[in-house]
C-alpha atoms as a PDB file:
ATOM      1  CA  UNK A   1       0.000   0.000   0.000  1.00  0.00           C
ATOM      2  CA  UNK A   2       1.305   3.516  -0.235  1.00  0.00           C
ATOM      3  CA  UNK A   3       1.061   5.594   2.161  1.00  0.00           C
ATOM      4  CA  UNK A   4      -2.174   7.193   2.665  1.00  0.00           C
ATOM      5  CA  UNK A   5      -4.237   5.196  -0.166  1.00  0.00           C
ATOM      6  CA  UNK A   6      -6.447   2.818  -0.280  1.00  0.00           C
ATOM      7  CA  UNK A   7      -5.138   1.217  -3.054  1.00  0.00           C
ATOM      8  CA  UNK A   8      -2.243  -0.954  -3.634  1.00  0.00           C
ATOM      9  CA  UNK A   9       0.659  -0.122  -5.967  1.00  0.00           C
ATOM     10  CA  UNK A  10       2.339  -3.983  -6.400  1.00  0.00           C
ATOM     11  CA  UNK A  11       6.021  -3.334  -8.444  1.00  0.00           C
ATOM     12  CA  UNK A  12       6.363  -5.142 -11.169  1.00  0.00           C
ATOM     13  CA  UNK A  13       9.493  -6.443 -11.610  1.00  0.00           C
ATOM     14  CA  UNK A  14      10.136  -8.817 -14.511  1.00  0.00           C
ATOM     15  CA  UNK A  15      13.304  -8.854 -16.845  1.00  0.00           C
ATOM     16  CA  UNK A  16      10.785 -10.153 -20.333  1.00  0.00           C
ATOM     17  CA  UNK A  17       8.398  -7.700 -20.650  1.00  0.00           C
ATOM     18  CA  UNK A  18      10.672  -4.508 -21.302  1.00  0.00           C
ATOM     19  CA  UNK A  19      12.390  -6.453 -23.621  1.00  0.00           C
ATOM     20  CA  UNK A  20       9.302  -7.931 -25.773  1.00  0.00           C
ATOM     21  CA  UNK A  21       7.601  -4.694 -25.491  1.00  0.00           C
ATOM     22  CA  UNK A  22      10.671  -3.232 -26.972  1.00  0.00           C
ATOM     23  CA  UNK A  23      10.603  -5.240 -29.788  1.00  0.00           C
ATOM     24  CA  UNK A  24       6.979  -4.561 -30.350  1.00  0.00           C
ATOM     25  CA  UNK A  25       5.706  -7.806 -29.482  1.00  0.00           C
ATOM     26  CA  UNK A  26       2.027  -9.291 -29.502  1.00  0.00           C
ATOM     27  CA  UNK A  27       0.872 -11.889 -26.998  1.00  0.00           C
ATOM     28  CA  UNK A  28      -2.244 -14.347 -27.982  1.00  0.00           C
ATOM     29  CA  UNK A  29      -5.427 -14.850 -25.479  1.00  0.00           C
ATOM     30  CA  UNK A  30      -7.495 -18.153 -26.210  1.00  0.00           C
ATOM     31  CA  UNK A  31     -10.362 -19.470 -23.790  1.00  0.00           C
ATOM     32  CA  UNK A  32     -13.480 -21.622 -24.238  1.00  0.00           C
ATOM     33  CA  UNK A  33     -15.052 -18.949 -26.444  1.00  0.00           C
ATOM     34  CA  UNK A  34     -12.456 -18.349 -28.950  1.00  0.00           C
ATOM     35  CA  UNK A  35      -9.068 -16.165 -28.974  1.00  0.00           C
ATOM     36  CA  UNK A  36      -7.839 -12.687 -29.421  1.00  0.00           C
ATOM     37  CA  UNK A  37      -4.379 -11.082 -30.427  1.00  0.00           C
ATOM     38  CA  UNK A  38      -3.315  -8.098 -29.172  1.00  0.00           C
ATOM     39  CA  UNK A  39      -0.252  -5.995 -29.151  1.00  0.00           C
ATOM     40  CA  UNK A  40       2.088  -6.727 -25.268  1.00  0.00           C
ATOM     41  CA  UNK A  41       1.724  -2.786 -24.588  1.00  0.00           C
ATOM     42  CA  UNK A  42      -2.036  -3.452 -24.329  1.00  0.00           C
ATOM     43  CA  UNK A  43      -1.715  -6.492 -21.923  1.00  0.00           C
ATOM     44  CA  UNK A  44      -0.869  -5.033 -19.242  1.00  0.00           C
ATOM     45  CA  UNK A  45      -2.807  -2.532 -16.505  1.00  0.00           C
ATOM     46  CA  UNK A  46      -2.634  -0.701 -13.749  1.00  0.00           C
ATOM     47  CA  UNK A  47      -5.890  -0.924 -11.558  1.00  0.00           C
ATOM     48  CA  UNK A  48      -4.217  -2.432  -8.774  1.00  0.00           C
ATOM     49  CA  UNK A  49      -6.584  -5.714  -8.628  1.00  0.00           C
ATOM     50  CA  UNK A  50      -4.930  -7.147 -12.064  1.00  0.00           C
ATOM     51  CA  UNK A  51      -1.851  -6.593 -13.676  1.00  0.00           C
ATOM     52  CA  UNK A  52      -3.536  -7.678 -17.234  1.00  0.00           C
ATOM     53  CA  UNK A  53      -5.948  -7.703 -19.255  1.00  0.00           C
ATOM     54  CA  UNK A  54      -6.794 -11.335 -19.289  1.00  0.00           C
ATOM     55  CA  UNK A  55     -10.194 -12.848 -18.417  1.00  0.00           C
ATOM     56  CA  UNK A  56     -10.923 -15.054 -15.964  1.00  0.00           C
ATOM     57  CA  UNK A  57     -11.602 -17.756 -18.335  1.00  0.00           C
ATOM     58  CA  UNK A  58      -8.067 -17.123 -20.656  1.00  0.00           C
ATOM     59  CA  UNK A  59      -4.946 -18.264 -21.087  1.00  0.00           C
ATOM     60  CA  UNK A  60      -1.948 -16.843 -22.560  1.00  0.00           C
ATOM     61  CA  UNK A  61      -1.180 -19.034 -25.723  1.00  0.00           C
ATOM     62  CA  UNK A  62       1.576 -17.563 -27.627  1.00  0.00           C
ATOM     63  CA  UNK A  63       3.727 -14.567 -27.851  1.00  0.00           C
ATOM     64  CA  UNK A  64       4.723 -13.124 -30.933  1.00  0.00           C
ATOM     65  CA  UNK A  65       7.464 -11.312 -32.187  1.00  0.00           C
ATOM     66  CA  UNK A  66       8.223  -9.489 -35.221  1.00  0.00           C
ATOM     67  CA  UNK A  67      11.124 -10.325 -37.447  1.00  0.00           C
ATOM     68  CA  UNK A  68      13.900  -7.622 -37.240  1.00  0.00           C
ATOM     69  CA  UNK A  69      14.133  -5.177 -39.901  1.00  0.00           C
ATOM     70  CA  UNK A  70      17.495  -4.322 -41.822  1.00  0.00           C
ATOM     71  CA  UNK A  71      19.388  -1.961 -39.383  1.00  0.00           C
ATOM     72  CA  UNK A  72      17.090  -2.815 -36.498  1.00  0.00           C
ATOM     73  CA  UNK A  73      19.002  -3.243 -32.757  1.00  0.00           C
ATOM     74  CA  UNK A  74      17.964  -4.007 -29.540  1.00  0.00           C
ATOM     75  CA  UNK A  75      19.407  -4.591 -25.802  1.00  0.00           C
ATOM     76  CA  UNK A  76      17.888  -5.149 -22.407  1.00  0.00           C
ATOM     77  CA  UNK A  77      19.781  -3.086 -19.621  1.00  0.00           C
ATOM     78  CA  UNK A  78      19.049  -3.485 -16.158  1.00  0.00           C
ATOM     79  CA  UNK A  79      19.850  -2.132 -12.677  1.00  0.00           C
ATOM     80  CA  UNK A  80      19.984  -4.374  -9.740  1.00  0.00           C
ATOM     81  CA  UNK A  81      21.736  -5.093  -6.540  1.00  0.00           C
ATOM     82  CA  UNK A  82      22.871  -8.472  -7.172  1.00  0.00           C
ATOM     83  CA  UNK A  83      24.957 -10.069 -10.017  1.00  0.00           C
ATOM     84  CA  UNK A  84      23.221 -13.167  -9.258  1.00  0.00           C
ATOM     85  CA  UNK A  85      19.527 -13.663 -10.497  1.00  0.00           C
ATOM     86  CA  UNK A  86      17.982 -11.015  -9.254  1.00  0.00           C
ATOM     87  CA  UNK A  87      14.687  -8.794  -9.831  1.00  0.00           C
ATOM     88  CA  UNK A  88      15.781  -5.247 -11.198  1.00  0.00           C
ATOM     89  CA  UNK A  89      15.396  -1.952  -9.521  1.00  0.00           C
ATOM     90  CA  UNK A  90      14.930  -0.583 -13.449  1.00  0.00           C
ATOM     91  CA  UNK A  91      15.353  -2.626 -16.671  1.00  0.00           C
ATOM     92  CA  UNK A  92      15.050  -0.944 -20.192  1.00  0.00           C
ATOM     93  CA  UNK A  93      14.540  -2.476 -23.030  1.00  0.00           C
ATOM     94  CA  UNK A  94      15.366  -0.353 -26.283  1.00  0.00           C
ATOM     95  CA  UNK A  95      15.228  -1.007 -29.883  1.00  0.00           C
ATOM     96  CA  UNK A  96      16.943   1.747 -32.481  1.00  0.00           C
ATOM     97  CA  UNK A  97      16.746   1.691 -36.548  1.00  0.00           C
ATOM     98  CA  UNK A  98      18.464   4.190 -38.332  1.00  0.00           C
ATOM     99  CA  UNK A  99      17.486   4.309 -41.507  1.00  0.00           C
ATOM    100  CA  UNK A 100      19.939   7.252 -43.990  1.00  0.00           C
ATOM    101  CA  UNK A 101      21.111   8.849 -40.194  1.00  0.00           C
ATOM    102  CA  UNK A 102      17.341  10.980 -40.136  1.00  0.00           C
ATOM    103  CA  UNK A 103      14.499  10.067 -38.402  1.00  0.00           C
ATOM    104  CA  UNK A 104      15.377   6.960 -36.469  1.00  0.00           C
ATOM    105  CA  UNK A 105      12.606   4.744 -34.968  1.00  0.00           C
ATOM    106  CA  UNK A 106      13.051   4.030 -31.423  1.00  0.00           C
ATOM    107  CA  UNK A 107      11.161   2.036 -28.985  1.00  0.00           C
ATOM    108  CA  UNK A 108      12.310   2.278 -25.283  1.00  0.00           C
ATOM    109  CA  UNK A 109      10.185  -0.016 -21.906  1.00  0.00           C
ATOM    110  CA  UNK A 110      10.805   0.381 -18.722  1.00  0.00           C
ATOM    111  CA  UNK A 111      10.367  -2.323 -16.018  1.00  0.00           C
ATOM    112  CA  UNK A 112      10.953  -2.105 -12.781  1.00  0.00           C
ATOM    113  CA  UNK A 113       9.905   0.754 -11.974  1.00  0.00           C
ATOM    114  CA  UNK A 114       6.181   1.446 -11.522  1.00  0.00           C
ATOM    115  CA  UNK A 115       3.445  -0.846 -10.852  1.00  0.00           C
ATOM    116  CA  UNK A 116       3.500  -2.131 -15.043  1.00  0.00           C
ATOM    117  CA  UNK A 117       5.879  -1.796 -17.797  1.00  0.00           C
ATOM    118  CA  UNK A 118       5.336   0.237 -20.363  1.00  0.00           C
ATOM    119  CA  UNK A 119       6.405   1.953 -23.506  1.00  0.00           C
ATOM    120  CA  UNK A 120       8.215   5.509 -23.765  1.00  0.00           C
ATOM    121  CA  UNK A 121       5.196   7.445 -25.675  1.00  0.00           C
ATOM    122  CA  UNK A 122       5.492   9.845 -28.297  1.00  0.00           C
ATOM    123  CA  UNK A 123       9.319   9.301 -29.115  1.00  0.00           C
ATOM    124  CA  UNK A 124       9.196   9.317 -33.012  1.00  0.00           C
ATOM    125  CA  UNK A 125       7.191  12.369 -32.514  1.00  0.00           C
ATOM    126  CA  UNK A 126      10.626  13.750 -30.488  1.00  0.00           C
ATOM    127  CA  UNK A 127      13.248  12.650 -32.969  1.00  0.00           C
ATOM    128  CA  UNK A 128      11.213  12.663 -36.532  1.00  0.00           C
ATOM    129  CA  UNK A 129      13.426  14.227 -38.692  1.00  0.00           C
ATOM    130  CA  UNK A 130      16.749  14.247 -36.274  1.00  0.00           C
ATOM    131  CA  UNK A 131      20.084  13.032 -36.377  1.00  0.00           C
ATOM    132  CA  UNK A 132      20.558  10.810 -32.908  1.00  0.00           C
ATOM    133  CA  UNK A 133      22.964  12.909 -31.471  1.00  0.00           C
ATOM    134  CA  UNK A 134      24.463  12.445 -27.951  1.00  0.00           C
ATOM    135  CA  UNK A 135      21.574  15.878 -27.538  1.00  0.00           C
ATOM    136  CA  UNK A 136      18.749  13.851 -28.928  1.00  0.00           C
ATOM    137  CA  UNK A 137      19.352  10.877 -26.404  1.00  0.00           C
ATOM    138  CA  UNK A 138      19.561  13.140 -23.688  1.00  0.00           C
ATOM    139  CA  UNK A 139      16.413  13.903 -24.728  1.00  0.00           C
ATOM    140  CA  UNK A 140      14.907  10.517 -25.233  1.00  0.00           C
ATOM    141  CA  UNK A 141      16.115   9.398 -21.770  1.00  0.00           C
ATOM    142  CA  UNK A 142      14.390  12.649 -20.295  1.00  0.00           C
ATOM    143  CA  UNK A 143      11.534  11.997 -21.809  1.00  0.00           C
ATOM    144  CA  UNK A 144      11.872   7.919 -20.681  1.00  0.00           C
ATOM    145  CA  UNK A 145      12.451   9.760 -16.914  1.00  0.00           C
ATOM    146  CA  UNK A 146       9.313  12.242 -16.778  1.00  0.00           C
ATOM    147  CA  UNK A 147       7.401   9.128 -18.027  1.00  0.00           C
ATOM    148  CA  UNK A 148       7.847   7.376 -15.041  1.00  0.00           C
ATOM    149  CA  UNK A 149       6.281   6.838 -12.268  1.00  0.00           C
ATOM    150  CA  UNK A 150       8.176   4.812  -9.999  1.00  0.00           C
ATOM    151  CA  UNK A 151       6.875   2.693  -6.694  1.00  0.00           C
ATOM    152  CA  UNK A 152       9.010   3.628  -3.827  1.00  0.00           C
ATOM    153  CA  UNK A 153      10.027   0.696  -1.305  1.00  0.00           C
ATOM    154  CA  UNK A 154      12.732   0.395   1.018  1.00  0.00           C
ATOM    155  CA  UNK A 155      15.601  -0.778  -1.491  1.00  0.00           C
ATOM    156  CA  UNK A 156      15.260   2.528  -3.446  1.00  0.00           C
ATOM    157  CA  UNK A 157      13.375   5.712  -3.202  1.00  0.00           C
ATOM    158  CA  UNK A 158      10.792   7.066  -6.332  1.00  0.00           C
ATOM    159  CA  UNK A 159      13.896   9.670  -7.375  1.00  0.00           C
ATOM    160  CA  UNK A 160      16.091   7.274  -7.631  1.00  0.00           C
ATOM    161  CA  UNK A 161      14.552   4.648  -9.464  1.00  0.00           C
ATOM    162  CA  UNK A 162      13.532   7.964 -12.189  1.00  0.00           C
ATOM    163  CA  UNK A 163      16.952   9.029 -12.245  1.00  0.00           C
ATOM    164  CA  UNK A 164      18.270   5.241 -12.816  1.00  0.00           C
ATOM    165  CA  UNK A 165      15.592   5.347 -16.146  1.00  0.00           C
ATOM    166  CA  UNK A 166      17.483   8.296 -17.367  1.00  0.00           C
ATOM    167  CA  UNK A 167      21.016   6.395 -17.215  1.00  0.00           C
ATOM    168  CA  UNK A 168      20.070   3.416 -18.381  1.00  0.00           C
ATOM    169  CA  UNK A 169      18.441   5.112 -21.401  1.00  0.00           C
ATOM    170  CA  UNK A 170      20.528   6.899 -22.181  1.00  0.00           C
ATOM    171  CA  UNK A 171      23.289   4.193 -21.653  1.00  0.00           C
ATOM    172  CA  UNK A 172      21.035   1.361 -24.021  1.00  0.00           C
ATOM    173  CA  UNK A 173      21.150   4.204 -27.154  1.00  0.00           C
ATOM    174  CA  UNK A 174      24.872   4.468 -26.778  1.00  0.00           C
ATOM    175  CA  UNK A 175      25.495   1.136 -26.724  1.00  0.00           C
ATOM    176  CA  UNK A 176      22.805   0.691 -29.964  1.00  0.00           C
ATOM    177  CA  UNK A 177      24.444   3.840 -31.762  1.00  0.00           C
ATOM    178  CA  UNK A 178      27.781   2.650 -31.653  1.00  0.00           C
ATOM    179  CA  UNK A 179      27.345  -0.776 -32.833  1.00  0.00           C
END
């Protein structure tokens, strides 16, 4: 519970999610009364009784992902405070294509954080028709930070978990650009 609500904020903290969201993946639902496909940034919610969208009578079946497209990378960074298996404090998954060095598509989740993961919104919107600069991933990885709304418990407070989004963005689009 946080302090002071009646409602409880659980923390998700899974390593897969950032990374299949990342890579724009879509997860199939099947039950008694047929089956539905829908896109992983769409599965999960935040109403603190369920963490997703599935029905009482479904099952997860399958989980797809797209085929990479030329010049497409991705990586999965993550924070924690053990080298051994361990649930992060943040995890980002990021995908970068550059396609002629303008307008690069990016797709950044964040784990770890917050009570879901979820998808940086309205990044092509910030870098359509940009160079990625080292100015224009500061920017992304601001953006990645403001989006956040961290959980605070007693490994880490809310400001730190935010500020750990900004590094490791920032951090996953160097290691992407330099490849």
């Amino acid at each position: 519970m946080a302090k002071g609500s009646k409602r409880c904020h659980a923390l998700y903290c899974g390593d897969t999610a950032a990374a299949l969201l990342a890579l724009g993946a879509q997860v199939r639902l099947v039950s008694s009364a047929g089956e539905r496909t829908i896109p992983l940034d769409r599965f999960f919610v935040d109403n603190g009784m369920r963490h997703t969208v599935l029905r009482h009578d479904e099952l997860l079946a399958e989980v797809s992902i797209p085929l990479p497209r030329d010049g497409e990378r991705a990586t999965y960074l993550k924070y924690r405070k053990r080298g051994a298996v361990d649930f992060p404090i943040v995890g980002i998954g990021a995908l970068l294509r550059e396609e002629s060095g303008l307008s690069p598509h990016i797709r950044i989740a964040v784990t770890g954080a917050g009570s879901l993961p979820f998808l940086v919104a309205g990044l092509q919107d910030l870098v359509a028709g940009k160079e990625l600069t080292e100015e224009l991933v500061a920017r992304v990885a601001e953006s990645a930070r403001k989006q956040t709304k961290p959980v605070s418990h007693m490994e880490v407070s809310a400001a730190y978990r935010k500020q750990l989004v900004e590094v490791l963005v920032r951090d996953a689009l160097e290691k992407l650009r330099s490849r």
